[in-house]
Protein backbone atom coordinates (compact mmCIF):
# COMPACT_ATOMS: atom_id res chain seq x y z
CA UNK A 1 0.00 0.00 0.00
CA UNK A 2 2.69 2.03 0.97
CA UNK A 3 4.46 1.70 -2.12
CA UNK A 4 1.13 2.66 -3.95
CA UNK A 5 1.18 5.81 -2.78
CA UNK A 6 4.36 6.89 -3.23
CA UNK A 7 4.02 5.73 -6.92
CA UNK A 8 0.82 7.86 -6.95
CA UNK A 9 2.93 10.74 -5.16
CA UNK A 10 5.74 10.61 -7.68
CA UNK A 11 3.27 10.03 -11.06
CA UNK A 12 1.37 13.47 -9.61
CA UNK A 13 4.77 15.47 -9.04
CA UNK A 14 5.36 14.73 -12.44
CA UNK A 15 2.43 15.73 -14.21
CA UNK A 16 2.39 18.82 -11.95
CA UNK A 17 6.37 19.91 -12.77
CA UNK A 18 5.15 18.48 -16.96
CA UNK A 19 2.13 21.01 -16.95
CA UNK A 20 3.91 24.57 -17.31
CA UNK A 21 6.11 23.66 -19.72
CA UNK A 22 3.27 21.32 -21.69
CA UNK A 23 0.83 24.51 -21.81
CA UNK A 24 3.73 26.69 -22.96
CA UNK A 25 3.86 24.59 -26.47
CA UNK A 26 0.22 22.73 -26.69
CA UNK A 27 0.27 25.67 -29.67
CA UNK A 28 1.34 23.71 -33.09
CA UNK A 29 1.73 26.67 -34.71
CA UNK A 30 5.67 28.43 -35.45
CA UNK A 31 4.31 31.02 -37.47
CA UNK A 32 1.97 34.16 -36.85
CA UNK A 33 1.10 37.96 -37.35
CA UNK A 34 1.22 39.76 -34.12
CA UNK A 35 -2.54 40.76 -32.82
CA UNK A 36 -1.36 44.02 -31.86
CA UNK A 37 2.23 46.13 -32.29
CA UNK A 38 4.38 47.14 -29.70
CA UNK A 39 2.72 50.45 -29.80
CA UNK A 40 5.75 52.93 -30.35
CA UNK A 41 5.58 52.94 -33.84
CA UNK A 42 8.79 51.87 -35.58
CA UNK A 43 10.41 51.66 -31.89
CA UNK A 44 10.33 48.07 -31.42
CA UNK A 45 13.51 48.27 -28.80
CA UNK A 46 15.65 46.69 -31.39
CA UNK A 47 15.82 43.24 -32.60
CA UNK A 48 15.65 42.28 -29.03
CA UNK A 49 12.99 44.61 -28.07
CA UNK A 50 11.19 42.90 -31.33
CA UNK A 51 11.70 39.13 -30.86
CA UNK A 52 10.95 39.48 -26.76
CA UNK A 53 7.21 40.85 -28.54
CA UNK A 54 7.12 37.48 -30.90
CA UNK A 55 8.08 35.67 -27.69
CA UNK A 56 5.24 37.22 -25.11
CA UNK A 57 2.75 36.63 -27.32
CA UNK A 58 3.46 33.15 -28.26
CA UNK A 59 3.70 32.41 -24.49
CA UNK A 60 0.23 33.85 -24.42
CA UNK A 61 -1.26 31.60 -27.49
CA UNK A 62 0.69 28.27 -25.62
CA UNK A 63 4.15 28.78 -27.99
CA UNK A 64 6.28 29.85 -25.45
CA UNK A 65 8.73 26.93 -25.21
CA UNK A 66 9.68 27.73 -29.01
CA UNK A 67 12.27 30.10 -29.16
CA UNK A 68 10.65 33.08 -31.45
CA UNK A 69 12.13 35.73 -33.66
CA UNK A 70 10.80 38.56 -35.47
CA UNK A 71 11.09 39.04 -39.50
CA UNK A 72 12.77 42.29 -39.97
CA UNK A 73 16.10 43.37 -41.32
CA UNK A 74 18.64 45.92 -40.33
CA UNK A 75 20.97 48.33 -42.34
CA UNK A 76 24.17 49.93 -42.14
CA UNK A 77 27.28 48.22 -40.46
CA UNK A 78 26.38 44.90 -39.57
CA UNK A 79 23.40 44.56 -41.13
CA UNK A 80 21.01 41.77 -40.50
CA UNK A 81 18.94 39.85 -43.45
CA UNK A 82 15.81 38.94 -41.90
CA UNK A 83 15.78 35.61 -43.85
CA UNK A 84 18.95 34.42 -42.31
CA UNK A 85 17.21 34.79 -38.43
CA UNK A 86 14.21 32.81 -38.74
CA UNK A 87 15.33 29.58 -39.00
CA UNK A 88 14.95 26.92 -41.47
CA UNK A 89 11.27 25.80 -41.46
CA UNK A 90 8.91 24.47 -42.08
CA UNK A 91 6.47 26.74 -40.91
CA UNK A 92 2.57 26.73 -39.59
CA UNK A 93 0.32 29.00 -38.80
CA UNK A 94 -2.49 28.65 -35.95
CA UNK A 95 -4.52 26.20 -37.78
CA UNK A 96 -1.91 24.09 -38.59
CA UNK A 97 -1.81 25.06 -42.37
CA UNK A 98 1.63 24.99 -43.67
CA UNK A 99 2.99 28.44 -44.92
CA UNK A 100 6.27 28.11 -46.43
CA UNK A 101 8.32 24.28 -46.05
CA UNK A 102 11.43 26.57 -46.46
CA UNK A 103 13.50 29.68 -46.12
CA UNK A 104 13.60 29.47 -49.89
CA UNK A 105 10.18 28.32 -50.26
CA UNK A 106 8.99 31.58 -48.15
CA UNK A 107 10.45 34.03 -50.52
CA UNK A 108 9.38 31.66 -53.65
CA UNK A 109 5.79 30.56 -54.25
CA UNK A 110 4.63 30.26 -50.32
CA UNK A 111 0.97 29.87 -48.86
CA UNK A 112 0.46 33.55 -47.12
CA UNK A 113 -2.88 34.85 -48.02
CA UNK A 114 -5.42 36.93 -45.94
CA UNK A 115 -7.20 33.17 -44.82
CA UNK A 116 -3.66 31.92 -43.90
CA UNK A 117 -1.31 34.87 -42.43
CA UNK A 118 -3.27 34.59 -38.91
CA UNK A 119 -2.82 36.14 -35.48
CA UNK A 120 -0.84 33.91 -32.45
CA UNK A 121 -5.06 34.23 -31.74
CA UNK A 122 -5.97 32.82 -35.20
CA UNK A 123 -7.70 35.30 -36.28
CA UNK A 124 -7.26 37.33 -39.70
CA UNK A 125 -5.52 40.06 -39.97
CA UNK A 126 -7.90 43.24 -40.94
CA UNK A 127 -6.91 44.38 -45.29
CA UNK A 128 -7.90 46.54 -47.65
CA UNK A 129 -11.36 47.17 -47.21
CA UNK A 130 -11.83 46.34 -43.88
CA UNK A 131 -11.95 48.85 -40.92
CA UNK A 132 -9.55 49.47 -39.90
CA UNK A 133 -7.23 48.26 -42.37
CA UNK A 134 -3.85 47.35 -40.60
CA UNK A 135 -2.91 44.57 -43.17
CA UNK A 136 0.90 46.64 -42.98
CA UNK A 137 3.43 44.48 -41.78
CA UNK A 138 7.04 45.74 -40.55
CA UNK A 139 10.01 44.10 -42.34
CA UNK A 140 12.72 46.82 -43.25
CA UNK A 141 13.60 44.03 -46.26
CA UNK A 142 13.61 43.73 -49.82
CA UNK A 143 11.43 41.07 -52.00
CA UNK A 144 13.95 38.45 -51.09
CA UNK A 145 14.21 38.92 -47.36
CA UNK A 146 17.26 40.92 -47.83
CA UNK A 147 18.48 44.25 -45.94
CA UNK A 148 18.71 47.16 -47.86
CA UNK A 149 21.79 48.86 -49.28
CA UNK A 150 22.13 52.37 -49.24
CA UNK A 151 21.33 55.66 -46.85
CA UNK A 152 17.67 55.84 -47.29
CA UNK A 153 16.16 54.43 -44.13
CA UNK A 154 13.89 51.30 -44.49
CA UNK A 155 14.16 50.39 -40.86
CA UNK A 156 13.54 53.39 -39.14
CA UNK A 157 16.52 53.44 -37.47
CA UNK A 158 17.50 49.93 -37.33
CA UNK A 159 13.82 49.73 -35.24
CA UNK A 160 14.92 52.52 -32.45
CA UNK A 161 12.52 55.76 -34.11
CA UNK A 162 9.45 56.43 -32.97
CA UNK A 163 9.59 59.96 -35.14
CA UNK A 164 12.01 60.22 -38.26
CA UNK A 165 12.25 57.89 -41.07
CA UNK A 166 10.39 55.56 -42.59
CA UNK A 167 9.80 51.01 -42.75
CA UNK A 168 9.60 49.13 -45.46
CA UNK A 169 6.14 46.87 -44.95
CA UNK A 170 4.67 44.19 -46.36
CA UNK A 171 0.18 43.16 -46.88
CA UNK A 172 -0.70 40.85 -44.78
CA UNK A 173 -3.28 40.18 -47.40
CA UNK A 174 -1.19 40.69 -50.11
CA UNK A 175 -3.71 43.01 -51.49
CA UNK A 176 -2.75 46.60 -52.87
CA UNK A 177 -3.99 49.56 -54.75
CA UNK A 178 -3.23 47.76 -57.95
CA UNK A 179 -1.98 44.77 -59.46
CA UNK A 180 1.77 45.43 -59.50
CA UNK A 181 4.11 42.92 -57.29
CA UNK A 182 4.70 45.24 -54.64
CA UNK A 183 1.13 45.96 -54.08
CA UNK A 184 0.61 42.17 -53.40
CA UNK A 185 4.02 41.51 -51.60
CA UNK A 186 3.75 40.03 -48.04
CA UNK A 187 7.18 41.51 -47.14
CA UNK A 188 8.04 44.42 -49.21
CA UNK A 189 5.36 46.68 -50.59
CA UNK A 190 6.47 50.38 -49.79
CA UNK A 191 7.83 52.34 -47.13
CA UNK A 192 5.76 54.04 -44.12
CA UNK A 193 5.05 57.70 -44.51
CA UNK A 194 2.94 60.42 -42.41
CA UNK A 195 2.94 63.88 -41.05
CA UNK A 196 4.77 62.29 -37.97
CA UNK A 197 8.48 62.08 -39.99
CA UNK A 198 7.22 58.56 -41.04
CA UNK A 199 7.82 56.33 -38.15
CA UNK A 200 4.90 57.32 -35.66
CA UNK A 201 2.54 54.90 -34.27
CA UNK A 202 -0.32 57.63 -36.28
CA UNK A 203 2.08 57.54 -39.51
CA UNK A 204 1.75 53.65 -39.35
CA UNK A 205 -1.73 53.36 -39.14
CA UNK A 206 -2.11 56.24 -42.12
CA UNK A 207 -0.99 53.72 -44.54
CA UNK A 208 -2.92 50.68 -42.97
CA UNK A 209 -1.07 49.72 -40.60
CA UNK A 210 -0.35 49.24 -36.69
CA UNK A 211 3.01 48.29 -36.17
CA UNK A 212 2.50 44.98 -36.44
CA UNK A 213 5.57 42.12 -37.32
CA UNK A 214 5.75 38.37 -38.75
CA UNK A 215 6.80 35.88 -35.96
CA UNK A 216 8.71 32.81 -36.92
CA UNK A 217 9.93 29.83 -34.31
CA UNK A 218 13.58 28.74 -35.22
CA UNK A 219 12.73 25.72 -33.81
């Protein structure tokens, strides 16, 4: 009997030390569109300040364990490709639907669309035509993923201006004022703009957006 219950004793520590860490990952999903920005425009705090956002929410949505890091690229000395930080793939969104198989596969042909580029919440991501339309996603990268060369600022300051400058963004919905490939990229479409100097939380949402990012798990 007595043996019994220590059995029962240990089986119960167990479960109890297995639960935290089980609810942190009972998510399947290693892809997502923030619900909400951080909400100082293009300050994210850095790459740090950006990924610790992609990891708090996935924490929230049960993704925690996975270790989280946010699509964006940085310029000048040093600069960071924002295809080269998100880990190999493949990739999933809340549902389970697969997004890209690949890094390569991401930038080629991939399976964003407005049904499949959902929230750590699963939810869609608000587009053209909806109210209000925040289908604007922060990447500071070119077509292919890439940082850009050059002085003009994509990245508003390497992601530390809240005022001057301007981020490159990508549709959510990869839906545009036109046809052209930018208009339907998910990851470079045009640069953010605004009374504000271009990198204001109001300048962001003046072109559809809210400061939102593209989470990826590296693992």
């Amino acid at each position: 009997m007595i043996d019994a219950r220590l059995a029962l004793g240990a089986a119960v520590a167990l479960c109890a030390l297995a639960g935290p860490a089980a609810a942190q990952n009972a998510n399947p999903m290693t892809f997502f569109v923030t619900s909400v920005g951080v909400g100082k425009g293009g300050d994210l705090g850095g790459l740090a300040g950006a990924d610790q956002h992609c990891q708090t929410l996935a924490a929230s949505a049960g993704a925690g364990s996975r270790t989280w890091r946010a699509y964006l690229s940085t310029q000048g000395a040093g600069a960071v490709n924002a295809r080269d930080r998100i880990g190999a793939g493949p990739w999933v969104n809340h549902k389970g639907e697969t997004i890209a198989k690949s890094v390569e596969d991401l930038h080629g042909p991939n399976g964003l669309t407005k049904q499949t580029a959902l929230t750590e919440k699963g939810e869609i991501v608000k587009g053209r035509g909806d109210q209000p339309n925040t289908h604007d996603v922060l990447t500071g990268s070119t077509a292919d993923g890439k940082a850009f060369a050059g002085d003009a600022d994509m990245t508003c300051r390497n992601w530390t201006s809240s005022t001057a400058g301007s981020a490159m963004v990508g549709h959510s919905d990869r839906t545009g004022l036109d046809d052209s490939a930018p208009a339907k990229s998910w990851n470079s479409s045009h640069p953010s703009r605004g009374p504000g100097g271009g990198c204001t939380q109001d300048d962001l949402k003046s072109t559809g957006g809210a400061g939102l990012l593209y989470c990826f798990a590296t693992n």
